[in-house]
Protein backbone atom coordinates (compact mmCIF):
# COMPACT_ATOMS: atom_id res chain seq x y z
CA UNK A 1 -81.97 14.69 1.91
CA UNK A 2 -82.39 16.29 -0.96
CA UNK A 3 -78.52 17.03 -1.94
CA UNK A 4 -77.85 21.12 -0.82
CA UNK A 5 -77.35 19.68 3.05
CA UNK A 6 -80.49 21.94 3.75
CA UNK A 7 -81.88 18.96 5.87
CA UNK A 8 -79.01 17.78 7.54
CA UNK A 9 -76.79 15.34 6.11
CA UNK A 10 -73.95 15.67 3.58
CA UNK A 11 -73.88 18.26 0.13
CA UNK A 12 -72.00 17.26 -2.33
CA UNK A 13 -70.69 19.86 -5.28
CA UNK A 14 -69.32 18.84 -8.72
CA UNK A 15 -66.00 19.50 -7.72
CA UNK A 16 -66.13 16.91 -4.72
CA UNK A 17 -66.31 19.36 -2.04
CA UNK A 18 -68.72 18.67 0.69
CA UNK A 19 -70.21 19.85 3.83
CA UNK A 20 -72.23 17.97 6.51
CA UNK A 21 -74.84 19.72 8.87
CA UNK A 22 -76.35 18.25 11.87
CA UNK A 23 -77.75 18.60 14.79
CA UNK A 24 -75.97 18.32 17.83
CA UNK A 25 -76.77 15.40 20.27
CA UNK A 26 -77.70 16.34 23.54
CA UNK A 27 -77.87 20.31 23.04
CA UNK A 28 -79.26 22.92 21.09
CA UNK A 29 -76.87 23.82 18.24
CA UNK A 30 -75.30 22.40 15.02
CA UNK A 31 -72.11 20.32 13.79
CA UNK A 32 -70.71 20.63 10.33
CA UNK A 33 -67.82 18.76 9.07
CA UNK A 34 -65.77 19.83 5.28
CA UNK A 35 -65.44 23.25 4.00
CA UNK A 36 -67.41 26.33 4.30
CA UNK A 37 -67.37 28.19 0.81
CA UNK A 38 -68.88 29.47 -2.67
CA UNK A 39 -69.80 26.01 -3.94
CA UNK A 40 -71.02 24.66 -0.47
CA UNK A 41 -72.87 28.71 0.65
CA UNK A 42 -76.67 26.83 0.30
CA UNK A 43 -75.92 24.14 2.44
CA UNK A 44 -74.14 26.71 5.09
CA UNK A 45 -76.83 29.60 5.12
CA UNK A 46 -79.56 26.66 5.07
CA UNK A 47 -78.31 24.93 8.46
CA UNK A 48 -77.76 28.42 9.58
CA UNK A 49 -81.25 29.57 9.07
CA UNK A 50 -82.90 26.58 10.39
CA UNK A 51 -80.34 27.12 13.99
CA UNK A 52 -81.75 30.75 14.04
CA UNK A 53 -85.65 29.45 13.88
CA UNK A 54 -84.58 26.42 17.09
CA UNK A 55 -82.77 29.14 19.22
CA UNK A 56 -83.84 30.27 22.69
CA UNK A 57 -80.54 31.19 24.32
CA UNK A 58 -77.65 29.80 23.55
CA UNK A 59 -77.18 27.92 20.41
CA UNK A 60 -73.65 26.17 19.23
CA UNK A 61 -71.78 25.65 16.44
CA UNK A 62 -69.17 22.35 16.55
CA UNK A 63 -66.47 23.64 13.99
CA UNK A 64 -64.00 21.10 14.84
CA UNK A 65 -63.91 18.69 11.07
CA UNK A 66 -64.51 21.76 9.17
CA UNK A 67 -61.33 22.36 7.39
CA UNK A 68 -61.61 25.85 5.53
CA UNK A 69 -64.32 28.46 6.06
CA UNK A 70 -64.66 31.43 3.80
CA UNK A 71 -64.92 35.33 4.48
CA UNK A 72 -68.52 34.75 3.19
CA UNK A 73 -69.12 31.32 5.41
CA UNK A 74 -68.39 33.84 8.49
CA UNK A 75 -70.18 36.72 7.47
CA UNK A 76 -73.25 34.45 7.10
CA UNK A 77 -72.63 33.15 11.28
CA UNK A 78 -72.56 36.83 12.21
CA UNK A 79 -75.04 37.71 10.40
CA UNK A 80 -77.28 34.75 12.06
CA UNK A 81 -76.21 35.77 15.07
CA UNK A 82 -76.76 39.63 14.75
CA UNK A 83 -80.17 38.54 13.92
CA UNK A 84 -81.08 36.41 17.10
CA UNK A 85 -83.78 38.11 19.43
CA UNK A 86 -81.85 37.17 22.18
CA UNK A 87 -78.94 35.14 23.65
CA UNK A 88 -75.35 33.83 21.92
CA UNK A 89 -73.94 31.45 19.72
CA UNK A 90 -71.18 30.03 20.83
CA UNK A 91 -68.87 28.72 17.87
CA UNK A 92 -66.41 25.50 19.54
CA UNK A 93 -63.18 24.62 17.83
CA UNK A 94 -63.68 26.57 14.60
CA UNK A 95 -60.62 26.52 11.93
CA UNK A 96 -57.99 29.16 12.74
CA UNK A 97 -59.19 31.95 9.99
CA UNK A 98 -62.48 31.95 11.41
CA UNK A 99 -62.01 34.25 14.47
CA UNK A 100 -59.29 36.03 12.81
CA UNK A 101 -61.89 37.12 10.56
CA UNK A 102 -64.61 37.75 13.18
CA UNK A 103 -62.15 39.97 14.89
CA UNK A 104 -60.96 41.81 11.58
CA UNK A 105 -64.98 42.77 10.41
CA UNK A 106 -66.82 42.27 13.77
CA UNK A 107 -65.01 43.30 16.64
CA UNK A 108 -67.95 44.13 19.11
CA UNK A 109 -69.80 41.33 18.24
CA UNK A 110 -70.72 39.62 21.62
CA UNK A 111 -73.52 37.46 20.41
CA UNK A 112 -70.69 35.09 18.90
CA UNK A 113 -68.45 33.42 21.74
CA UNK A 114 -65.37 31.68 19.85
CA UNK A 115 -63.87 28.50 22.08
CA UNK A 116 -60.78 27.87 20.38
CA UNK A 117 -59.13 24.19 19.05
């Protein structure tokens, strides 16, 4: 790991934030843990990039330990996900601002499928 969380594995910032990206056991997708924002963006787009490259039709994204995702953080996932040749992402147990914000910017986005906390 080289320390932006571009390989998997925890990134660290100078102000102790931190965000861990994995792969998902079992199924095609991701699972990140800590917060989603300016100082952890690398990490985020990185792990996002390398989920867009691994998809074929449905790829997830376990939200569940990530505390705080920012406008940015979610524009990046739609983005991904606008992107994809074919099939969804479906996003499981994301924190609460994260669909409000996919329904505020990206209303008729169907390649994202939320599944709520």
């Amino acid at each position: 790991m080289d320390g932006t969380g571009a390989a998997g594995g925890p990134a660290r910032t100078g102000g102790g934030v931190m965000l861990d990206v994995g792969p998902l056991s079992g199924r095609p997708g991701i699972r990140a843990s800590g917060e989603i924002g300016v100082s952890t963006r690398l990490s985020w787009e990185n792990a996002l990039t390398e989920l867009s490259r691994r998809h074929t039709d449905v790829s997830y994204v376990e939200l569940s330990a990530v505390r705080f995702v920012d406008v940015a953080g979610v524009a990046a996932l739609a983005v991904t996900a606008m992107n994809l040749p074919v099939g969804r992402v479906v996003v499981e147990r994301p924190p609460p601002q994260l669909p409000r914000v996919l329904d505020l910017f990206w209303p008729s986005l169907h390649r994202i499928e939320v599944a709520p906390r």
